[in-house]
C-alpha atoms as a PDB file:
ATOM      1  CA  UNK A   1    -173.592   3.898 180.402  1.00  0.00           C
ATOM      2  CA  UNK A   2    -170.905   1.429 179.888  1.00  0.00           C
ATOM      3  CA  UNK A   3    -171.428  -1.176 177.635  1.00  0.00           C
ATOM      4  CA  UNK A   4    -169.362  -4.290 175.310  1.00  0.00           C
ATOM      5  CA  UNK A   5    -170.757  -3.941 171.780  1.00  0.00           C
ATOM      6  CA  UNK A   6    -169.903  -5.521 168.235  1.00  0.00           C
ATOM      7  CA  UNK A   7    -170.834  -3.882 164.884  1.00  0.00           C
ATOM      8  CA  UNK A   8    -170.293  -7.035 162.300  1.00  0.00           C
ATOM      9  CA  UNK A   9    -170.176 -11.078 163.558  1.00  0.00           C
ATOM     10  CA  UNK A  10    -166.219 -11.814 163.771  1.00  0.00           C
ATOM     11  CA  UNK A  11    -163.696 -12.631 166.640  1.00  0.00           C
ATOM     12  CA  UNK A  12    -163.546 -10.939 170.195  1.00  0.00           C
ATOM     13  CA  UNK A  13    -161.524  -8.387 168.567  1.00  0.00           C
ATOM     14  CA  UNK A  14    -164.778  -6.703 167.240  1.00  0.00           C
ATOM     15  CA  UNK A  15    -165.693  -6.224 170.936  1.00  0.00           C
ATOM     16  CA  UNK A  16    -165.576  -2.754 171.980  1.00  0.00           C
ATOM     17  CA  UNK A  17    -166.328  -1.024 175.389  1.00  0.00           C
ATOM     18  CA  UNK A  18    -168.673   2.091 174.351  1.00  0.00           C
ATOM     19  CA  UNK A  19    -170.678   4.429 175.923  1.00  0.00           C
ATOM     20  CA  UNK A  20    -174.393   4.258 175.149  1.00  0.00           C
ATOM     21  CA  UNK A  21    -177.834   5.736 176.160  1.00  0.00           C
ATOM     22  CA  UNK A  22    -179.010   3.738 179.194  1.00  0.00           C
ATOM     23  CA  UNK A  23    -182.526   1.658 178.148  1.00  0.00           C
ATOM     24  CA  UNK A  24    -185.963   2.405 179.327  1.00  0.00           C
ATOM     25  CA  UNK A  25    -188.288  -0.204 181.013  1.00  0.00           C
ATOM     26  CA  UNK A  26    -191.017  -1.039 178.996  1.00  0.00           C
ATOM     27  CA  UNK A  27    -194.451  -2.112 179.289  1.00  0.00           C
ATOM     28  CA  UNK A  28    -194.145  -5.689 180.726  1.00  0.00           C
ATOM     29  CA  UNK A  29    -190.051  -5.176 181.289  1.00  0.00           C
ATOM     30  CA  UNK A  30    -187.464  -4.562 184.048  1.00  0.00           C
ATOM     31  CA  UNK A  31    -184.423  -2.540 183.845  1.00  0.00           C
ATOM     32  CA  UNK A  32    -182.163  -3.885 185.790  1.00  0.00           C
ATOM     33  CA  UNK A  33    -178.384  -2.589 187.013  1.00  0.00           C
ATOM     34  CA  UNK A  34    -175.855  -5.367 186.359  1.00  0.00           C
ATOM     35  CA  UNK A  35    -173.729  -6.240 188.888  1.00  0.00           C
ATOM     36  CA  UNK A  36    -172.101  -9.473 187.165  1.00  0.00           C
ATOM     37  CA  UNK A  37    -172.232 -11.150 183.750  1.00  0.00           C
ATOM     38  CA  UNK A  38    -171.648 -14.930 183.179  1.00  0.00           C
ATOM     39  CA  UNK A  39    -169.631 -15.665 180.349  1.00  0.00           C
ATOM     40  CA  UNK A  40    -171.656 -18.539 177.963  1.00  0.00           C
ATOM     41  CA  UNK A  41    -170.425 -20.408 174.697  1.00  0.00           C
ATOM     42  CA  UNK A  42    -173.889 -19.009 173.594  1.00  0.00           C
ATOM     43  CA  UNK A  43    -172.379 -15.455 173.705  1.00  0.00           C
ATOM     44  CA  UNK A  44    -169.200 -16.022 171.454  1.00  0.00           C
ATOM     45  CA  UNK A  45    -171.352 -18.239 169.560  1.00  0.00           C
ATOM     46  CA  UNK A  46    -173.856 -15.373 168.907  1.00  0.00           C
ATOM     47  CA  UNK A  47    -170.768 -13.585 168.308  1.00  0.00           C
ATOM     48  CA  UNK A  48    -168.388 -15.110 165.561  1.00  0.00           C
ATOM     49  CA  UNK A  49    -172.385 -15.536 163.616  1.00  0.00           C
ATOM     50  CA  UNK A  50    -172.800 -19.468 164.169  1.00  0.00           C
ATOM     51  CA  UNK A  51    -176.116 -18.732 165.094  1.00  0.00           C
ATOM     52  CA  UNK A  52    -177.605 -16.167 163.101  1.00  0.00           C
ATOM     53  CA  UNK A  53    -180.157 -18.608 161.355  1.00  0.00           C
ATOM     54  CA  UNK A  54    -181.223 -19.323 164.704  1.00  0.00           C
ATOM     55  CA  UNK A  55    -180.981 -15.678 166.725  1.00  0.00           C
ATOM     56  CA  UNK A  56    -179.810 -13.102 164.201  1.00  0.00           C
ATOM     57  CA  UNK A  57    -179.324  -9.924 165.673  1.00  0.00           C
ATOM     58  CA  UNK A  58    -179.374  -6.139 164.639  1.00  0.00           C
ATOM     59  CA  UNK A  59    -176.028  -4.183 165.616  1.00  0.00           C
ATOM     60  CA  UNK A  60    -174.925  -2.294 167.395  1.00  0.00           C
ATOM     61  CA  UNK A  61    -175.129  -5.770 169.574  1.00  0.00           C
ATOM     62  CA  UNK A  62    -174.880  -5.520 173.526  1.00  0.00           C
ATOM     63  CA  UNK A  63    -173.207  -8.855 174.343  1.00  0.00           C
ATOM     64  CA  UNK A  64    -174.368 -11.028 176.976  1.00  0.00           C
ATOM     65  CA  UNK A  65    -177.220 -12.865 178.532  1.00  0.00           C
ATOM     66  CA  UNK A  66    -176.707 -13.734 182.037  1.00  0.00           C
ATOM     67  CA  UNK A  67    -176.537 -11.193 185.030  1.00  0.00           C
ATOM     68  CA  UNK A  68    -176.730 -10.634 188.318  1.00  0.00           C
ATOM     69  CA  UNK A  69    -178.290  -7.375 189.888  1.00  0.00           C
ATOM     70  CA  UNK A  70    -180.629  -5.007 190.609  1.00  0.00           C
ATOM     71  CA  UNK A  71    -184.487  -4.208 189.344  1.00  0.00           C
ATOM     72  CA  UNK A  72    -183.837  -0.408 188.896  1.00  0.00           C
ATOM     73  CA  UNK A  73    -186.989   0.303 187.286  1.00  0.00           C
ATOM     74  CA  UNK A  74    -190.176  -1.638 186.640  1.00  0.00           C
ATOM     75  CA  UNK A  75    -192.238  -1.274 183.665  1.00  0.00           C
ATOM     76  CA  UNK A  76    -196.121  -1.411 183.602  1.00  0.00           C
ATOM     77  CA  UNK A  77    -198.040  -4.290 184.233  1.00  0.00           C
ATOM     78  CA  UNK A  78    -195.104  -5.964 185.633  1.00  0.00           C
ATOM     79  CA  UNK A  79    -196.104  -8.314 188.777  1.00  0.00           C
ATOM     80  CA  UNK A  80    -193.773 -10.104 191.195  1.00  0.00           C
ATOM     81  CA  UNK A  81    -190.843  -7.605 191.023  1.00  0.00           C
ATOM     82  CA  UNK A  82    -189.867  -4.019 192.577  1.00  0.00           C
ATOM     83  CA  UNK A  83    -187.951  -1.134 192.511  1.00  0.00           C
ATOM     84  CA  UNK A  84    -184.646  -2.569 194.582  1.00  0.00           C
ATOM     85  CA  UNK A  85    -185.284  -6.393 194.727  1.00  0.00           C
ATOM     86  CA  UNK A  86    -181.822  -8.165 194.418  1.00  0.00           C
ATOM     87  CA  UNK A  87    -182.091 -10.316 191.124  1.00  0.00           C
ATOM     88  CA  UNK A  88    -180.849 -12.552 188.637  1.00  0.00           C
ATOM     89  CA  UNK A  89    -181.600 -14.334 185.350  1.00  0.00           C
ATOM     90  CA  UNK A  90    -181.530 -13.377 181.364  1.00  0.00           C
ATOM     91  CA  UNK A  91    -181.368  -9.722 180.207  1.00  0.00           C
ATOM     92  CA  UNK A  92    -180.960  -8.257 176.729  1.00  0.00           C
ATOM     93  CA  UNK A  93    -177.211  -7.691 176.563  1.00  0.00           C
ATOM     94  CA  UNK A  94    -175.480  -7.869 180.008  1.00  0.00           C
ATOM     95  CA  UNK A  95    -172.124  -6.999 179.631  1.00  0.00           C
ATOM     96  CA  UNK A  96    -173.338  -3.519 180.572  1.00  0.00           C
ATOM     97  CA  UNK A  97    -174.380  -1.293 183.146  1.00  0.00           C
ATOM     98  CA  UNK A  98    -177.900  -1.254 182.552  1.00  0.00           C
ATOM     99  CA  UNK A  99    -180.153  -3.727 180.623  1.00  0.00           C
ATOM    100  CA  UNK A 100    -183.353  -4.958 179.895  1.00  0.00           C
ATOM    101  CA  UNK A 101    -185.322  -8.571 181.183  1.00  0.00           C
ATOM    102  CA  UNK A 102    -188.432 -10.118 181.030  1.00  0.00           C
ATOM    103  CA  UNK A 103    -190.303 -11.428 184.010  1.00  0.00           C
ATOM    104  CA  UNK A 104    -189.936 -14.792 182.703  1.00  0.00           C
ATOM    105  CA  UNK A 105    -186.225 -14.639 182.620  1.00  0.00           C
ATOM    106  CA  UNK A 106    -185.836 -13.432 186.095  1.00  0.00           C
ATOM    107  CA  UNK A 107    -185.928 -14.894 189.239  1.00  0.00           C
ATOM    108  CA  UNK A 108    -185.045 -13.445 193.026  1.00  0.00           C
ATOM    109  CA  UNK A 109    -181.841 -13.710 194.673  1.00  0.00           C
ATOM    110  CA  UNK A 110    -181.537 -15.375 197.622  1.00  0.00           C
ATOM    111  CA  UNK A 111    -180.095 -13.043 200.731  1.00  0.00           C
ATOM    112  CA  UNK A 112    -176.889 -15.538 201.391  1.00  0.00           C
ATOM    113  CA  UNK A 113    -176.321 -16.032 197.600  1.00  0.00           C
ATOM    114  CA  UNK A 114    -173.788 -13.515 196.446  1.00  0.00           C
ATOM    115  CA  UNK A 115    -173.589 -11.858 193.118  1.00  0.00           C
ATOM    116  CA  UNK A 116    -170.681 -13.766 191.420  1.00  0.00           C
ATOM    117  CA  UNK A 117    -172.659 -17.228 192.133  1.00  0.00           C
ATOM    118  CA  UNK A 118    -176.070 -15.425 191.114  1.00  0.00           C
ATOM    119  CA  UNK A 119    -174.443 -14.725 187.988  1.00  0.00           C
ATOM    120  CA  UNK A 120    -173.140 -18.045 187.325  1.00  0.00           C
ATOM    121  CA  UNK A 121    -176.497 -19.777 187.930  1.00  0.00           C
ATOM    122  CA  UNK A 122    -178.774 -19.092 184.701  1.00  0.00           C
ATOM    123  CA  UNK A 123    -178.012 -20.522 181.371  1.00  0.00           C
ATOM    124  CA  UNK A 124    -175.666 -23.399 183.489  1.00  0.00           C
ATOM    125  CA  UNK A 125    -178.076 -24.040 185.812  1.00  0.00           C
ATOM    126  CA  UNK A 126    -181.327 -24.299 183.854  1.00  0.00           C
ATOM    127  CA  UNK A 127    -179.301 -25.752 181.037  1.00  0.00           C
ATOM    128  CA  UNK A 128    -178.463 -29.024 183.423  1.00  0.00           C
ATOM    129  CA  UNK A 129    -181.826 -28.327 185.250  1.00  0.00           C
ATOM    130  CA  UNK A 130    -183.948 -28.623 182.053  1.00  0.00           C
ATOM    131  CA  UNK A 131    -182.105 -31.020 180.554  1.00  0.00           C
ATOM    132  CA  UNK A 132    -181.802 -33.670 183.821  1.00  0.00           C
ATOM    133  CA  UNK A 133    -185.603 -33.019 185.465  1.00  0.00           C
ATOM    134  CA  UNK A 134    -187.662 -31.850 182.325  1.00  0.00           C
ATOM    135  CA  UNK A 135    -186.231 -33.733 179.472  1.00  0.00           C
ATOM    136  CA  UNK A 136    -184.691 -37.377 180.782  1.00  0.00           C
ATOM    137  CA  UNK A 137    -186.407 -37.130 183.893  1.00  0.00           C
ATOM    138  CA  UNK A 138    -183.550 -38.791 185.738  1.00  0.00           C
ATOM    139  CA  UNK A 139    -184.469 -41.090 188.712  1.00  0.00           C
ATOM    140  CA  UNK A 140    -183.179 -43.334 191.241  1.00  0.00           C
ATOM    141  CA  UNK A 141    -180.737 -46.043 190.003  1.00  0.00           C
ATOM    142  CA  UNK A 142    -180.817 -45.096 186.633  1.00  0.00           C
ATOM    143  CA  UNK A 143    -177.005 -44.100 184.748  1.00  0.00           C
ATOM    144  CA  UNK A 144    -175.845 -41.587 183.051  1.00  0.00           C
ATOM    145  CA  UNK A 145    -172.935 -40.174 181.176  1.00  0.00           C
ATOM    146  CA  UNK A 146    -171.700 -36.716 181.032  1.00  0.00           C
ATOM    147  CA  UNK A 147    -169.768 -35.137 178.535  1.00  0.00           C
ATOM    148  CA  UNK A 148    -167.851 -32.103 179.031  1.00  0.00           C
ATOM    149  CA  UNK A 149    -168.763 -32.458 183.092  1.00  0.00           C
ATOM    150  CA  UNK A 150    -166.385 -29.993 184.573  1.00  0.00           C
ATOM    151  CA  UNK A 151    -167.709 -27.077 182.764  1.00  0.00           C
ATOM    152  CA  UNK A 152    -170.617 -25.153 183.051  1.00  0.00           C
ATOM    153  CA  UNK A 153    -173.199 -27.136 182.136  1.00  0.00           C
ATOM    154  CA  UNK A 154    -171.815 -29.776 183.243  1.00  0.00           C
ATOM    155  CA  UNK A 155    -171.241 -29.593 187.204  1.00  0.00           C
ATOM    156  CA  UNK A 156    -174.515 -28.967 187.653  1.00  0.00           C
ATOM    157  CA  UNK A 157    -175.737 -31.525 185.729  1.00  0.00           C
ATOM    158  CA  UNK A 158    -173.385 -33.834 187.679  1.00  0.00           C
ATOM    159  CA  UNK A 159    -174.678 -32.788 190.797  1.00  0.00           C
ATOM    160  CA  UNK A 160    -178.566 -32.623 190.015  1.00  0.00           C
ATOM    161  CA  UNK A 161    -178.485 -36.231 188.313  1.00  0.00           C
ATOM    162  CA  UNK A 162    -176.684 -37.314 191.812  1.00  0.00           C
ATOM    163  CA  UNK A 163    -179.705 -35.415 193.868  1.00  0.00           C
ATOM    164  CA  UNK A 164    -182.252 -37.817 191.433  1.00  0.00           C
ATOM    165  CA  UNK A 165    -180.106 -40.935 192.648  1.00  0.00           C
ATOM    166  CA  UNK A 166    -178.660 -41.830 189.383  1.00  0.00           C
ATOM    167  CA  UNK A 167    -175.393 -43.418 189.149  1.00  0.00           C
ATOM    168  CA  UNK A 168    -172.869 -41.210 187.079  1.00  0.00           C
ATOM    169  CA  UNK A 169    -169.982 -41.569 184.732  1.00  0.00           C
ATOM    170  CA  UNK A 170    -168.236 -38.676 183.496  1.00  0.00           C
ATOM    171  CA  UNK A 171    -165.775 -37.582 180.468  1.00  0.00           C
ATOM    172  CA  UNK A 172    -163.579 -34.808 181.746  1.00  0.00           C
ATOM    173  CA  UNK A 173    -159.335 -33.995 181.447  1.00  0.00           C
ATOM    174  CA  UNK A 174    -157.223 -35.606 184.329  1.00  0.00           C
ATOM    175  CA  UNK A 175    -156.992 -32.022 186.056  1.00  0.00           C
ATOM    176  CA  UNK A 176    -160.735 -32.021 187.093  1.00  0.00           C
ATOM    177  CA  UNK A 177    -160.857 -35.909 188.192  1.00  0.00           C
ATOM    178  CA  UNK A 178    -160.625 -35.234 191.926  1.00  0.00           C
ATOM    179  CA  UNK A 179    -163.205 -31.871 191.826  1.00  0.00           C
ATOM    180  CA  UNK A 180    -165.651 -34.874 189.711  1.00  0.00           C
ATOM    181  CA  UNK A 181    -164.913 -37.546 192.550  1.00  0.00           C
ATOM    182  CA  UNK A 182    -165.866 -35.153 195.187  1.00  0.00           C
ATOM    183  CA  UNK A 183    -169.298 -34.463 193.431  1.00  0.00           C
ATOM    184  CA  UNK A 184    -170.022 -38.380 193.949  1.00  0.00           C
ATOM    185  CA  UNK A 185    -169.024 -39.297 190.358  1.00  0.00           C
ATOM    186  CA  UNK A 186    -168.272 -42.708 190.435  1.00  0.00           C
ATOM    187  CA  UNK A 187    -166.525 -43.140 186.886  1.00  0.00           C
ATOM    188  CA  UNK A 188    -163.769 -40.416 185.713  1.00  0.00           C
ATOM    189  CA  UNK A 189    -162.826 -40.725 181.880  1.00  0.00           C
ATOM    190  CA  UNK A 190    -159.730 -38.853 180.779  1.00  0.00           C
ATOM    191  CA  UNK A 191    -160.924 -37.871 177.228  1.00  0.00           C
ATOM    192  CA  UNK A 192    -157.573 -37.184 176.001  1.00  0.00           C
ATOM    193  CA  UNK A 193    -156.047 -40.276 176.736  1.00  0.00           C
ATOM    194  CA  UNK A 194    -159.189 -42.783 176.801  1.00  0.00           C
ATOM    195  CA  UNK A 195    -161.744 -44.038 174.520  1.00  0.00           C
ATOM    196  CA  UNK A 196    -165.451 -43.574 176.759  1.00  0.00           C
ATOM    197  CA  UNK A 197    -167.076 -46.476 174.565  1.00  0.00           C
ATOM    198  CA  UNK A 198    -164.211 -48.726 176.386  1.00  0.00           C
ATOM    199  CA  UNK A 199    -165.164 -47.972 179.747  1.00  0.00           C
ATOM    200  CA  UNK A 200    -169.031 -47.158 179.677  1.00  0.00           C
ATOM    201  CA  UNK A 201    -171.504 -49.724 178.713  1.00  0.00           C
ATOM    202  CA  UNK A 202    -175.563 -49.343 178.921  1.00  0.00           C
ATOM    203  CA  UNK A 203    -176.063 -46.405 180.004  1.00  0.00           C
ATOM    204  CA  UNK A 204    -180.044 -45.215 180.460  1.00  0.00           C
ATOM    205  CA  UNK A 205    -178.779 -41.603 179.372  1.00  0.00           C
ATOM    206  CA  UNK A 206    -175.944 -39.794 178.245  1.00  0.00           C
ATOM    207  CA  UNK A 207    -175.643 -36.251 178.425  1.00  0.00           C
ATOM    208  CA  UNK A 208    -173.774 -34.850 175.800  1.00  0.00           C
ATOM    209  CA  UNK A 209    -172.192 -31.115 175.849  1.00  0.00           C
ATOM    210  CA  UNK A 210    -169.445 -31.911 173.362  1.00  0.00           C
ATOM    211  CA  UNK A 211    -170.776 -32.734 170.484  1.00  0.00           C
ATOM    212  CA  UNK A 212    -169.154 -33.712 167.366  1.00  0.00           C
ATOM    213  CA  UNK A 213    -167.651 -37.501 167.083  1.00  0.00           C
ATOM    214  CA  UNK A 214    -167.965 -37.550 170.659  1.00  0.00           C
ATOM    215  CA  UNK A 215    -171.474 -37.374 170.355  1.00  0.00           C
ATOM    216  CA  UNK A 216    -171.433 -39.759 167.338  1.00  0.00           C
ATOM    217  CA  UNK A 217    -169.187 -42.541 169.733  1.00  0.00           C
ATOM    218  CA  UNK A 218    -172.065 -42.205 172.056  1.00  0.00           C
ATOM    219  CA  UNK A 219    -175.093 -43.864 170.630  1.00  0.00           C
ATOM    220  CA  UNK A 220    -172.938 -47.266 171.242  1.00  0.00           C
ATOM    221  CA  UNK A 221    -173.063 -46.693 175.091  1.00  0.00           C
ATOM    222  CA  UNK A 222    -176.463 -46.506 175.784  1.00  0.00           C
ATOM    223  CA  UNK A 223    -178.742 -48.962 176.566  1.00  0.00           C
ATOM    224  CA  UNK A 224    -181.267 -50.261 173.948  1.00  0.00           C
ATOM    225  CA  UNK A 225    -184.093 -47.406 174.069  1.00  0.00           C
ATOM    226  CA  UNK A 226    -182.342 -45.378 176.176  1.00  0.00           C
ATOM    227  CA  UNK A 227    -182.259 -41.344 175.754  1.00  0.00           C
ATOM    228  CA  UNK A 228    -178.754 -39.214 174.545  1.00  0.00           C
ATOM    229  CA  UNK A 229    -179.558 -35.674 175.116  1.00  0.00           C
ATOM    230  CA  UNK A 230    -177.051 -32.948 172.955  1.00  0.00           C
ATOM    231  CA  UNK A 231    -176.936 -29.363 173.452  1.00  0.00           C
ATOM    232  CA  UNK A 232    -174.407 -29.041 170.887  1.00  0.00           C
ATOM    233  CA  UNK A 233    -175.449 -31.590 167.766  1.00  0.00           C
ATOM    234  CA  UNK A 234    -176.565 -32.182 164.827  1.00  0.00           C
ATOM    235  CA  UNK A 235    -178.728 -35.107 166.497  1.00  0.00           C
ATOM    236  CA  UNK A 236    -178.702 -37.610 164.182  1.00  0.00           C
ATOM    237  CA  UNK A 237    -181.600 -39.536 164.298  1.00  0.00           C
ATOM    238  CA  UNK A 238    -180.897 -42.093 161.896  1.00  0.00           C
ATOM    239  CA  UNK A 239    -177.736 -43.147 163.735  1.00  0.00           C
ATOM    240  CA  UNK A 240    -179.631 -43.092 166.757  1.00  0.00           C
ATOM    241  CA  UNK A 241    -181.960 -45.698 165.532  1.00  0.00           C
ATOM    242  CA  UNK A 242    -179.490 -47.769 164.342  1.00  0.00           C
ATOM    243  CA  UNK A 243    -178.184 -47.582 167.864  1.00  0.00           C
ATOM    244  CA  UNK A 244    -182.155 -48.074 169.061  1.00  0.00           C
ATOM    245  CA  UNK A 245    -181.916 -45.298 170.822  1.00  0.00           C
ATOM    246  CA  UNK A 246    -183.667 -41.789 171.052  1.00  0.00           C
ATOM    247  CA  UNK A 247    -181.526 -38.220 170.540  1.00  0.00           C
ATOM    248  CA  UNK A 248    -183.095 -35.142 171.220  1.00  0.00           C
ATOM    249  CA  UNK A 249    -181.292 -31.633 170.439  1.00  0.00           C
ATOM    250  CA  UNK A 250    -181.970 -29.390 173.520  1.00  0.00           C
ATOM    251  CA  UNK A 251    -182.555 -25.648 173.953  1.00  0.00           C
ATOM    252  CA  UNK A 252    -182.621 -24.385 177.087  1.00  0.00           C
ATOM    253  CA  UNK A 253    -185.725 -22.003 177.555  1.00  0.00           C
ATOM    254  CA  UNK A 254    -186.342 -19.341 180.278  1.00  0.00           C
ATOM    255  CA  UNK A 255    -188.259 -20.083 183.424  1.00  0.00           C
ATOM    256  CA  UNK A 256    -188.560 -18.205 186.534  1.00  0.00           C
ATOM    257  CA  UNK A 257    -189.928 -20.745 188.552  1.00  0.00           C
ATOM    258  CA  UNK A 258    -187.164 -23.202 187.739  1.00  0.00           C
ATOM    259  CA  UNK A 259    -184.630 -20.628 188.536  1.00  0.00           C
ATOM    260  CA  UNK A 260    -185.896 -20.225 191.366  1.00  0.00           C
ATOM    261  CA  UNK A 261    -185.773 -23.729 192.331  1.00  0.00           C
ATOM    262  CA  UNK A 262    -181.959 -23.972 191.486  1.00  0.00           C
ATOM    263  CA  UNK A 263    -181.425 -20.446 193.496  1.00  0.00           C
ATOM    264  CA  UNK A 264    -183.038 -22.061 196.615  1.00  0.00           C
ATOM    265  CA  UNK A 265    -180.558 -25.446 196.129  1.00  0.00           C
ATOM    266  CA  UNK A 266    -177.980 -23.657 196.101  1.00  0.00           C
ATOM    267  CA  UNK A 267    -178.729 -21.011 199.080  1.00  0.00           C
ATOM    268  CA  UNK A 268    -179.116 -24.185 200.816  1.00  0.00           C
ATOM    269  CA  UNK A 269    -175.733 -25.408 200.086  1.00  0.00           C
ATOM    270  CA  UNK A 270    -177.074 -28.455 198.379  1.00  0.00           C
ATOM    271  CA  UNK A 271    -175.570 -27.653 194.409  1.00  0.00           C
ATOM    272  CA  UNK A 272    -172.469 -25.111 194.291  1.00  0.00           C
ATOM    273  CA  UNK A 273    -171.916 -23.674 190.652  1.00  0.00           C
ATOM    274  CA  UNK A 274    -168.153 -23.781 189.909  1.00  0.00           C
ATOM    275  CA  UNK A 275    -166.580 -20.611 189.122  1.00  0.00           C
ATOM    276  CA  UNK A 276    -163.603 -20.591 186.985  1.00  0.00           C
ATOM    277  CA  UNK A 277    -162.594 -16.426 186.982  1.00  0.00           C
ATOM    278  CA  UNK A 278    -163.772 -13.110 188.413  1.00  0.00           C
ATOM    279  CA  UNK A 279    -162.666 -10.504 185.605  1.00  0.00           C
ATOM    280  CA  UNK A 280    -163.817  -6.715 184.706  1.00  0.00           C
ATOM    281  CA  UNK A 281    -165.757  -5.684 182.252  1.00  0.00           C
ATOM    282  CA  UNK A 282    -163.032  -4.003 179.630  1.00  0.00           C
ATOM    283  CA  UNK A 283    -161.666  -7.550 180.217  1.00  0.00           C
ATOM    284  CA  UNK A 284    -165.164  -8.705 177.894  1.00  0.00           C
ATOM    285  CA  UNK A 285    -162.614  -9.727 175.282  1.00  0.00           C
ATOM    286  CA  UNK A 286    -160.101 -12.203 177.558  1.00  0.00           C
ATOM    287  CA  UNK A 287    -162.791 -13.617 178.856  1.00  0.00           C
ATOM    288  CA  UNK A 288    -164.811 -14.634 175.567  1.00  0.00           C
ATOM    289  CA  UNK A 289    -161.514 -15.698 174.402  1.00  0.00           C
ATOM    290  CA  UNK A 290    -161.043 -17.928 177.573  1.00  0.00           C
ATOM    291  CA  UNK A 291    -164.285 -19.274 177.070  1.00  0.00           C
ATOM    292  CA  UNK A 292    -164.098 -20.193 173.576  1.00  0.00           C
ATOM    293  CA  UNK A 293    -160.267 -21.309 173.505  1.00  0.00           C
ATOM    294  CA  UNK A 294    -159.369 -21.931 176.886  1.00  0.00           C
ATOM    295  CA  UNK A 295    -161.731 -24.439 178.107  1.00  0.00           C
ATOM    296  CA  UNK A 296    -162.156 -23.151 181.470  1.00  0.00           C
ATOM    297  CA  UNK A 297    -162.972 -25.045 184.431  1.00  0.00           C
ATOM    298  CA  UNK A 298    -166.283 -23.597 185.716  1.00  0.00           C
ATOM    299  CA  UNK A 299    -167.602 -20.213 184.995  1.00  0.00           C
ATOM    300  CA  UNK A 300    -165.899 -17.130 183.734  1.00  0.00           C
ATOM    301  CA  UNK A 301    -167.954 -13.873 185.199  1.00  0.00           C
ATOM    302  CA  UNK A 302    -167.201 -10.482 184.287  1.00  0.00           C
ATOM    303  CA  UNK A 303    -167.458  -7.621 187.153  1.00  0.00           C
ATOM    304  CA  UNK A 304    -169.592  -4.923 185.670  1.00  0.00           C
ATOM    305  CA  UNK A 305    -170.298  -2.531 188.891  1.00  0.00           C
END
């Protein structure tokens, strides 16, 4: 099978399309035929060896984690999944033809989803999903600021802190203002040519996917005890007390059920993921690059089959 593999951490240019032996199902595992991969930050992160204190891996390394498919095969012991159900979810290296996923990392598609949304749905989705219900537990009235709101992570976090009635403010470049304003954001920051702190006061929660000195400049804006959540960091808690605040440093973890419950939202046409690019798998390298330099608007996916 077809498959984008590195042999050291370094730069896209280590990416390679080779062909490799197609993987096995397992006891307790899926195989599963990729129809699309979502591009992540996590992946060229993974990649260039930022996080190898955190996730090391052994190469040859399949990149990817995020698909869109079909359950080809069904290991033993396996419940809730068969030979031919449409699915999507995490999988051990998806920019291939074939790879491997755990029950908990998989969820069903729904029949009016398509694949290219599917695809764009995981790590995004339950990102936002985790982050918004689970973690701040975002409720009627309440505000909140997000960073880095057209990407990603971002729209749907936008759109499921609207669904929990908060008011929201966003940081985002003049380009994506009007997609923002049609989400029901009611505050647009430029953050090239405006300082957030200046226009955001008290804030019950900001919701930081930036990291860096914006997420530093953000302990001023929120309201005494209120909650900044980072999936970038370092959280630093000292500032944050300073501030009287709280900072947590989240990791998105794998649920099915959640999934699920982001699937059905949007099959309903209640949260859209935005999609940035549709490109092909030889294409691995453009797109990691357009991830991690271009600053996309939405989603990149890659076509696998």
């Amino acid at each position: 099978m077809k498959a984008i593999q590195i042999n050291k951490y370094g730069h896209a240019d280590q990416m390679a399309l080779e062909t490799i032996p197609r993987p096995k199902a397992g006891k307790g595992e899926v195989l599963v035929k990729i129809h699309d991969a979502g591009v992540n930050p996590v992946d060229w992160k993974i990649r260039e060896g930022y996080m190898k204190k955190v996730r090391p891996v052994s190469f040859p390394y399949t990149m990817g984690q995020d698909f869109s498919g079909e359950a080809a095969a069904v290991g033993a012991g396996v419940t809730g999944f068969s030979k031919g159900d449409y699915v999507f979810g995490f999988a051990r290296g998806s920019y291939a033809e074939y790879a491997i996923a755990s029950p908990e990392g998989l969820a069903h598609m729904p029949k009016t989803v398509d694949f290219v949304t599917a695809a764009a749905i995981p790590t995004a989705g339950l990102t936002a999903w985790q982050i918004v219900m689970d973690v701040a537990k975002v409720s009627q009235d309440q505000t909140v600021l997000v960073h880095g709101a057209a990407g990603g992570v971002g729209t749907f976090a936008v759109q499921f802190a609207k669904r929990a009635g908060a008011r929201v403010s966003a940081t985002a470049s003049r380009e994506d203002f009007t997609y923002l304003q049609d989400l029901g954001v009611a505050q647009v920051i430029d953050y090239k040519s405006e300082r957030f702190e200046d226009k955001v006061k008290e804030v019950d929660i900001v919701i930081d996917l930036v990291g860096g000195n914006t997420l530093t400049r953000s302990y001023g804006t929120v309201k005494k005890n209120g909650l900044v959540i980072t999936t970038v960091g370092p959280a630093d808690e000292s500032e944050a007390k300073q501030h009287g605040v709280r900072v947590i440093q989240f990791v998105m973890k794998p649920a099915s059920d959640e999934l699920q419950q982001i699937a059905r939202l949007v099959e309903q046409g209640l949260v859209k993921p935005r999609i940035s690019k549709v490109m092909q798998l030889p294409e691995a390298k453009e797109a990691e690059d357009l991830s991690q330099l271009g600053h996309p608007h939405g989603k990149v996916i890659l076509r696998v089959a």
